[in-house]
PDB file of N, CA and C in Angstrom:
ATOM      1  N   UNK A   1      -0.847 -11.977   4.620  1.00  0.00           N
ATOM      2  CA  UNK A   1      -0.541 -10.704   4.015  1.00  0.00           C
ATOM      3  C   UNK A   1      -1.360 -10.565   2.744  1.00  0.00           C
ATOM      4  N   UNK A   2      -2.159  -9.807   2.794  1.00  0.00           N
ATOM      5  CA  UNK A   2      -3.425  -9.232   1.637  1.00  0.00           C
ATOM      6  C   UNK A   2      -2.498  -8.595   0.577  1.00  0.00           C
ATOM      7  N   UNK A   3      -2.738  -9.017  -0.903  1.00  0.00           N
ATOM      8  CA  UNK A   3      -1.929  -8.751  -2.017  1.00  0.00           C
ATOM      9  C   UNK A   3      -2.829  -7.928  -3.035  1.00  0.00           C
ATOM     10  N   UNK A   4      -3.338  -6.691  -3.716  1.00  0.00           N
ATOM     11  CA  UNK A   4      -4.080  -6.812  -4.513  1.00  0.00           C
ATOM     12  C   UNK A   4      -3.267  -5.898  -5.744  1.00  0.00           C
ATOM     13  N   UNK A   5      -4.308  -6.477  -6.978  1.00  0.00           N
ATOM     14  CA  UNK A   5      -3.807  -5.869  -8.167  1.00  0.00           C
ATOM     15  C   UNK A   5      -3.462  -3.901  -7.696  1.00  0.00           C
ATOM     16  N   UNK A   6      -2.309  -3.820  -8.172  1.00  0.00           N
ATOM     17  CA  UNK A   6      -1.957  -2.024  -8.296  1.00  0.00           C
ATOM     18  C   UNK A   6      -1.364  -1.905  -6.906  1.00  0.00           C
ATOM     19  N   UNK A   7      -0.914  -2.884  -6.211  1.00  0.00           N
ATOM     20  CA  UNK A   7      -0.010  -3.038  -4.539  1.00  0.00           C
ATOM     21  C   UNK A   7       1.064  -2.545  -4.874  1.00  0.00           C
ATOM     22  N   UNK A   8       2.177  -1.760  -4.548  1.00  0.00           N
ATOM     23  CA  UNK A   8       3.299  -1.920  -4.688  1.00  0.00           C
ATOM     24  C   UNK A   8       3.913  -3.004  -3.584  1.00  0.00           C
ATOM     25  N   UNK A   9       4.591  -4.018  -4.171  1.00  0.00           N
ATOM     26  CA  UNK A   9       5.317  -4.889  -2.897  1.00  0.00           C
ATOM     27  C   UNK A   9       6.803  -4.693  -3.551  1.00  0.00           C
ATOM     28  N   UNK A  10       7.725  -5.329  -2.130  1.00  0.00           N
ATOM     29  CA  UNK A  10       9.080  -5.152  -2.361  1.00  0.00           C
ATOM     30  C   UNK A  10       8.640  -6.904  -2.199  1.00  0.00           C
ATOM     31  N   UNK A  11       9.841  -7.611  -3.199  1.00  0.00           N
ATOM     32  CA  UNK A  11       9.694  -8.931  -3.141  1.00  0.00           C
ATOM     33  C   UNK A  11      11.742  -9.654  -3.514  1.00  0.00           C
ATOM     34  N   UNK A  12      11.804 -10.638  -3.572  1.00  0.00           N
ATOM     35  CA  UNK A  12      13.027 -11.001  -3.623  1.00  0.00           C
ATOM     36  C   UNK A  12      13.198 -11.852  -4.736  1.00  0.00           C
ATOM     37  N   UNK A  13      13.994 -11.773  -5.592  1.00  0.00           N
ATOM     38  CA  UNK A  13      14.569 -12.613  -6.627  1.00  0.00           C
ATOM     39  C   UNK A  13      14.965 -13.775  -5.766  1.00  0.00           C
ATOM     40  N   UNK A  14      15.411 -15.126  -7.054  1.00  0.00           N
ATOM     41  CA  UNK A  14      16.233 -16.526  -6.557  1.00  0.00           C
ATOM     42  C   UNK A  14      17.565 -16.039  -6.337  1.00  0.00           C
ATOM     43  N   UNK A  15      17.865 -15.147  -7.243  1.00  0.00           N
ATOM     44  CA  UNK A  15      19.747 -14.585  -6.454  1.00  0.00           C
ATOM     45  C   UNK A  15      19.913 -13.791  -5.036  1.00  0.00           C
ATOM     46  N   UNK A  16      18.542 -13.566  -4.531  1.00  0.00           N
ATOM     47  CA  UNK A  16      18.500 -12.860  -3.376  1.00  0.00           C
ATOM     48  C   UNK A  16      18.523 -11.506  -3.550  1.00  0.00           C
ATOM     49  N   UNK A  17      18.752 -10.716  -4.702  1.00  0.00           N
ATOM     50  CA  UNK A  17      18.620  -9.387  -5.011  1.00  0.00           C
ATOM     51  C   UNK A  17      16.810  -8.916  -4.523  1.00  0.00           C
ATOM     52  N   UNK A  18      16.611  -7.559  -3.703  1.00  0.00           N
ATOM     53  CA  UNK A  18      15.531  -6.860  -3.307  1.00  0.00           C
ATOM     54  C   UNK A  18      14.955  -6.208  -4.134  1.00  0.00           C
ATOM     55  N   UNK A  19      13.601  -6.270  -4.981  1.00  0.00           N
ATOM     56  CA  UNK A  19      13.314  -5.425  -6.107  1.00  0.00           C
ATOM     57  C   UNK A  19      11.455  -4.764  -5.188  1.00  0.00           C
ATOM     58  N   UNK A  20      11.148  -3.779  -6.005  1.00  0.00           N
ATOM     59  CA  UNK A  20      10.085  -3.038  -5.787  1.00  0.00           C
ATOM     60  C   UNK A  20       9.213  -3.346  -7.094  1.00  0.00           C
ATOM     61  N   UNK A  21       7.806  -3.608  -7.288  1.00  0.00           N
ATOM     62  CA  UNK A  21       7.081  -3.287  -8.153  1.00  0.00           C
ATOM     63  C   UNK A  21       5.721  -3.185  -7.432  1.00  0.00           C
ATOM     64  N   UNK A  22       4.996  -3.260  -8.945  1.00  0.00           N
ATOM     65  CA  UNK A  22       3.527  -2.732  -8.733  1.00  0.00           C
ATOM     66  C   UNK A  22       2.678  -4.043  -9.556  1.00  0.00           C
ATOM     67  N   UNK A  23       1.622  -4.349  -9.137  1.00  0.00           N
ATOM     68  CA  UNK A  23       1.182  -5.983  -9.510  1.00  0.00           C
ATOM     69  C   UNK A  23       0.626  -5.629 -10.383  1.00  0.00           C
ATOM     70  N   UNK A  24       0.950  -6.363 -11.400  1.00  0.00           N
ATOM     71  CA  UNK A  24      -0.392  -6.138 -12.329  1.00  0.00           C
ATOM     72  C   UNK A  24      -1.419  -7.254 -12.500  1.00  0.00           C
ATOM     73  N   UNK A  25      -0.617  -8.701 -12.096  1.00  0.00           N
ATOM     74  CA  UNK A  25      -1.465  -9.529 -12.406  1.00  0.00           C
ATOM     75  C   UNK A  25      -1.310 -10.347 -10.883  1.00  0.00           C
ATOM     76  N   UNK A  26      -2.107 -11.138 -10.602  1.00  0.00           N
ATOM     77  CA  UNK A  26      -2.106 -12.605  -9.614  1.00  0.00           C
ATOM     78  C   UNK A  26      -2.574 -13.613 -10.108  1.00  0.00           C
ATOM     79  N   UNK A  27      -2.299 -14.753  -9.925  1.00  0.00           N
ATOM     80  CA  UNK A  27      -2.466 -16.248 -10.168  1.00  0.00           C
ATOM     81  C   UNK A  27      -2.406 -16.568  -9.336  1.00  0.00           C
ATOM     82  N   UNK A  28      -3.365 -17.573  -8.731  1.00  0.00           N
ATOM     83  CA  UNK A  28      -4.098 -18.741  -7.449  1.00  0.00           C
ATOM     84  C   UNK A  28      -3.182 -20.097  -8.598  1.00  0.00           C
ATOM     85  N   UNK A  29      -2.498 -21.112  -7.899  1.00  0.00           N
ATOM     86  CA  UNK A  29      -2.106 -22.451  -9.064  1.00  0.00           C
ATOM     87  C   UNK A  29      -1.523 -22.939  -7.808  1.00  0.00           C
ATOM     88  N   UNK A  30      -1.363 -24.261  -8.395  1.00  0.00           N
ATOM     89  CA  UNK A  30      -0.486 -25.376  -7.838  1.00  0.00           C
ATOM     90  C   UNK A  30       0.446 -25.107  -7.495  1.00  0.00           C
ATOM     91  N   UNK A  31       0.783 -25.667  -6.231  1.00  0.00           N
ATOM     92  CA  UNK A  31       2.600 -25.468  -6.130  1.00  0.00           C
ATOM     93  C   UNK A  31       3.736 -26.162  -7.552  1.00  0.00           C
ATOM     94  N   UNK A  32       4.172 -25.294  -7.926  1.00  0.00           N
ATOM     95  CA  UNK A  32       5.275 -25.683  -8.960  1.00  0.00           C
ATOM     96  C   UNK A  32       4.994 -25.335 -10.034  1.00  0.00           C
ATOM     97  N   UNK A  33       3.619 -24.605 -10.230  1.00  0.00           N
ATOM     98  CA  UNK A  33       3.385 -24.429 -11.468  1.00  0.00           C
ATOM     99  C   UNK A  33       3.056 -22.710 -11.942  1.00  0.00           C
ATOM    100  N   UNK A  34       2.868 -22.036 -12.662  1.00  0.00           N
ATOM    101  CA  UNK A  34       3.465 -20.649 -12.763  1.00  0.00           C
ATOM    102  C   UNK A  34       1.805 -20.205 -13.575  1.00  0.00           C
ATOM    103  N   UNK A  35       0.907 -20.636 -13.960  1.00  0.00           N
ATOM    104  CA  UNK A  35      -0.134 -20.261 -14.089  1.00  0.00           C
ATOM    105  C   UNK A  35      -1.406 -21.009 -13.332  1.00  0.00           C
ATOM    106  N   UNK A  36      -2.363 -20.147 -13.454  1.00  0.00           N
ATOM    107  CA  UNK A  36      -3.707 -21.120 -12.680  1.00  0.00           C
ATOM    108  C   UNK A  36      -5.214 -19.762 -12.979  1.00  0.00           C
ATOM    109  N   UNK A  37      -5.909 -20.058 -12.038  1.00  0.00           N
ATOM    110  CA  UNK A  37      -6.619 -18.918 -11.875  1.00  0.00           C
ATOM    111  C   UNK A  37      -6.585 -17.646 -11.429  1.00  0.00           C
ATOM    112  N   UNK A  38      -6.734 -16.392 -12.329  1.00  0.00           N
ATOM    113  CA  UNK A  38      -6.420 -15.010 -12.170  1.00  0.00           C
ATOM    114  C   UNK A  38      -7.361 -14.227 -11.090  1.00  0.00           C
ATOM    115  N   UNK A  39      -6.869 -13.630 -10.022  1.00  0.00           N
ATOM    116  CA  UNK A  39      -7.655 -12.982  -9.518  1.00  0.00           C
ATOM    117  C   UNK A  39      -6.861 -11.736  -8.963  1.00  0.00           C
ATOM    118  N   UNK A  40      -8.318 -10.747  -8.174  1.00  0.00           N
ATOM    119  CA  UNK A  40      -7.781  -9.186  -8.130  1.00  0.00           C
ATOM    120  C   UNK A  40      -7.075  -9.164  -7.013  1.00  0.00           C
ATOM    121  N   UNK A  41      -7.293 -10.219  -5.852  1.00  0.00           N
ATOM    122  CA  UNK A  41      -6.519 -10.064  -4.805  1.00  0.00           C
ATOM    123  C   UNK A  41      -6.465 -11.300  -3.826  1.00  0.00           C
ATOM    124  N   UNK A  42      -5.573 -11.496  -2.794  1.00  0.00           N
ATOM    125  CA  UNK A  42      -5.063 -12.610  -2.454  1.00  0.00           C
ATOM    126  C   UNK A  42      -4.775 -12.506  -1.001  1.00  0.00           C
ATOM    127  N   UNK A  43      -4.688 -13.420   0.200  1.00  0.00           N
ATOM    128  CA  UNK A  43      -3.534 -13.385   0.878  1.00  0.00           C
ATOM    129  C   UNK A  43      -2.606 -14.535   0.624  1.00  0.00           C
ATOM    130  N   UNK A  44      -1.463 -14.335   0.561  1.00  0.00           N
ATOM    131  CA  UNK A  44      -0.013 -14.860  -0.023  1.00  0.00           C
ATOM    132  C   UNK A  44       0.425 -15.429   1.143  1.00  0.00           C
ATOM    133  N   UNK A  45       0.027 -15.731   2.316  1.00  0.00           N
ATOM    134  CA  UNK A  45       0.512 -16.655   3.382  1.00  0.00           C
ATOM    135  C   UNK A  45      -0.081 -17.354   3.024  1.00  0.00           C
ATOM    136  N   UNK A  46      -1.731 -17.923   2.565  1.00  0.00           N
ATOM    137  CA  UNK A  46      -2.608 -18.860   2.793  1.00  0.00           C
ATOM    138  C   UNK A  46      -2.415 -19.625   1.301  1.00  0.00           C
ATOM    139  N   UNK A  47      -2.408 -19.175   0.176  1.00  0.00           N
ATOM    140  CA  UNK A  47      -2.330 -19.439  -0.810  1.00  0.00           C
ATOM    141  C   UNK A  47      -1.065 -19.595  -1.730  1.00  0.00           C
ATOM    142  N   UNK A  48      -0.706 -20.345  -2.760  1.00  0.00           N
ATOM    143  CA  UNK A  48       0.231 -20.775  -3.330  1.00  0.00           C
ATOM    144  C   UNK A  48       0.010 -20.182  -4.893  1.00  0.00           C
ATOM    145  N   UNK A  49       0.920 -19.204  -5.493  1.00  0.00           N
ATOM    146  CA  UNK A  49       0.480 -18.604  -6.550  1.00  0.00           C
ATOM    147  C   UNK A  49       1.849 -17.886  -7.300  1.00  0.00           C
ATOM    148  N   UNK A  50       1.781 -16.966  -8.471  1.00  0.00           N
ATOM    149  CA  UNK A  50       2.465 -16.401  -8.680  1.00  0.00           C
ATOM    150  C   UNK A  50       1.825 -15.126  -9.167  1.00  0.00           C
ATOM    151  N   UNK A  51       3.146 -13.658  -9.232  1.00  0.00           N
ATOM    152  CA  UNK A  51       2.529 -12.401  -9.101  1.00  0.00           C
ATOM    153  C   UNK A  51       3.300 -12.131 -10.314  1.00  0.00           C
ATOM    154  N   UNK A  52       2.648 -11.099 -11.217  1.00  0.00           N
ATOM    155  CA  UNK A  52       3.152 -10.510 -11.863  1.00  0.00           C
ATOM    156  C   UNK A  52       3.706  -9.103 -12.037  1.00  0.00           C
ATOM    157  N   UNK A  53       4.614  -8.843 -12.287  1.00  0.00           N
ATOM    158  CA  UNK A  53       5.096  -7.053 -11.553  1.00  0.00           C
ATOM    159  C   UNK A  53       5.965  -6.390 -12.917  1.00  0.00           C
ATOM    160  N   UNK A  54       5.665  -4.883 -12.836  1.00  0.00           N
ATOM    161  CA  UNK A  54       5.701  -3.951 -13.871  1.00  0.00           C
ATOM    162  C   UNK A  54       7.006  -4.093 -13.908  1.00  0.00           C
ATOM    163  N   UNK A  55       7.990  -4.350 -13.088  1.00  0.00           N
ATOM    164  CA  UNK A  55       9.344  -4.220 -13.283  1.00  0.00           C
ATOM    165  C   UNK A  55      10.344  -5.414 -14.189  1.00  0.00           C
ATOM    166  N   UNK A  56       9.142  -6.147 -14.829  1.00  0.00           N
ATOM    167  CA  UNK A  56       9.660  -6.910 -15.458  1.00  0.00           C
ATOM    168  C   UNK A  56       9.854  -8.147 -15.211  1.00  0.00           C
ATOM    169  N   UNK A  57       9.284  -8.641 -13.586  1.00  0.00           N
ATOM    170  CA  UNK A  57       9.585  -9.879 -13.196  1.00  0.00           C
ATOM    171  C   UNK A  57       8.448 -10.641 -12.801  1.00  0.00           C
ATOM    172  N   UNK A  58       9.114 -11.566 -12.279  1.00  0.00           N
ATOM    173  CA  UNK A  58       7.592 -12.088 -11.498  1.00  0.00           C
ATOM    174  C   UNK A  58       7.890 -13.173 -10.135  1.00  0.00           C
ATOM    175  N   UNK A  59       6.980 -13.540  -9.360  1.00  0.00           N
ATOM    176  CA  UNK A  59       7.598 -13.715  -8.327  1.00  0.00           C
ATOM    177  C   UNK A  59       6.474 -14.744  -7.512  1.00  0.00           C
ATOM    178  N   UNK A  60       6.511 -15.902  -6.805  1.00  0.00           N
ATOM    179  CA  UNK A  60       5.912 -16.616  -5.964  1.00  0.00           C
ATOM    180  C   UNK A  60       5.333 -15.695  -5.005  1.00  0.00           C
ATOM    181  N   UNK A  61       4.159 -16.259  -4.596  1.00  0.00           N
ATOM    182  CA  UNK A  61       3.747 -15.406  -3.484  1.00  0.00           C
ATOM    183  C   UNK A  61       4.545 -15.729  -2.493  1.00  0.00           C
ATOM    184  N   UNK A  62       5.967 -16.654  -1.608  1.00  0.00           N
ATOM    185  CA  UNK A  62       6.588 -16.628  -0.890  1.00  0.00           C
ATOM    186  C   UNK A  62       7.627 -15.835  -1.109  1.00  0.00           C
ATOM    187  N   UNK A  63       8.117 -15.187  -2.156  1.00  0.00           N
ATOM    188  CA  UNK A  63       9.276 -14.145  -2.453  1.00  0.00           C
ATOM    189  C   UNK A  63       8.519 -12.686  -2.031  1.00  0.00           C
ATOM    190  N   UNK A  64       7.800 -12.659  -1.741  1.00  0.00           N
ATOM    191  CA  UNK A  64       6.720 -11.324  -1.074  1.00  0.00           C
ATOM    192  C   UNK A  64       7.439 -10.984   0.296  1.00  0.00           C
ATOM    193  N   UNK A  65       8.151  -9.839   0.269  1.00  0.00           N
ATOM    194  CA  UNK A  65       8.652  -9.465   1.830  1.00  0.00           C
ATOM    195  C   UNK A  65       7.571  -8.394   2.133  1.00  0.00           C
ATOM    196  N   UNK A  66       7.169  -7.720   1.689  1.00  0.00           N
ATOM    197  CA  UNK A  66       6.059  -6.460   1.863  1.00  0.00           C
ATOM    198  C   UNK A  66       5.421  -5.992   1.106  1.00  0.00           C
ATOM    199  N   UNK A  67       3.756  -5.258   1.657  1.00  0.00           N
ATOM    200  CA  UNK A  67       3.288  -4.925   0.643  1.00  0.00           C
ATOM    201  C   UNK A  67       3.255  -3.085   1.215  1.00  0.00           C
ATOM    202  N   UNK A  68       3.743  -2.397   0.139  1.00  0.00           N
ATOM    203  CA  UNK A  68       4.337  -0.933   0.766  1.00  0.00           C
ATOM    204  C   UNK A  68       2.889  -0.045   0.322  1.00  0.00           C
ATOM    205  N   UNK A  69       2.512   0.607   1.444  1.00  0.00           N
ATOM    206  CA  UNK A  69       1.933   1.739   1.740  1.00  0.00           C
ATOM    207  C   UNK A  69       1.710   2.541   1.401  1.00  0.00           C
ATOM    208  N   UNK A  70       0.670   3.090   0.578  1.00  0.00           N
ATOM    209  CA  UNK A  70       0.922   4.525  -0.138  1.00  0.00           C
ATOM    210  C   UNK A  70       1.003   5.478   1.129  1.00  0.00           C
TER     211      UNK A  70
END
């Protein structure tokens, strides 16, 4: 699943709550670790990373349920 900066994805919190944002940032990193190398876009099956989103959160690329459609 292709991720890029300005995507809106719906993704999932650790409490399991469903949230919507818009990316502003991506990070390529190690598993376990929450920074690494920044880039504009990704696929999030192949790679291990974290996303950053306007709504205030941020999220593993495995908390990614969709990336929504304009």
């Amino acid at each position: 699943m292709k991720v890029k900066v300005g995507d809106k994805i719906r993704h999932y919190l650790f409490g399991g709550e469903v949230l919507i944002g818009k990316v502003e940032e991506i990070q390529i990193c190690r598993e376990g670790e929450k920074s690494g190398r920044s880039v504009n876009s990704c696929d999030v099956k192949r790679h291990h990373g974290v996303i950053d989103l306007d709504n205030g959160h941020w999220c593993y690329f495995y908390q990614v349920n969709q990336v929504i459609k304009k």
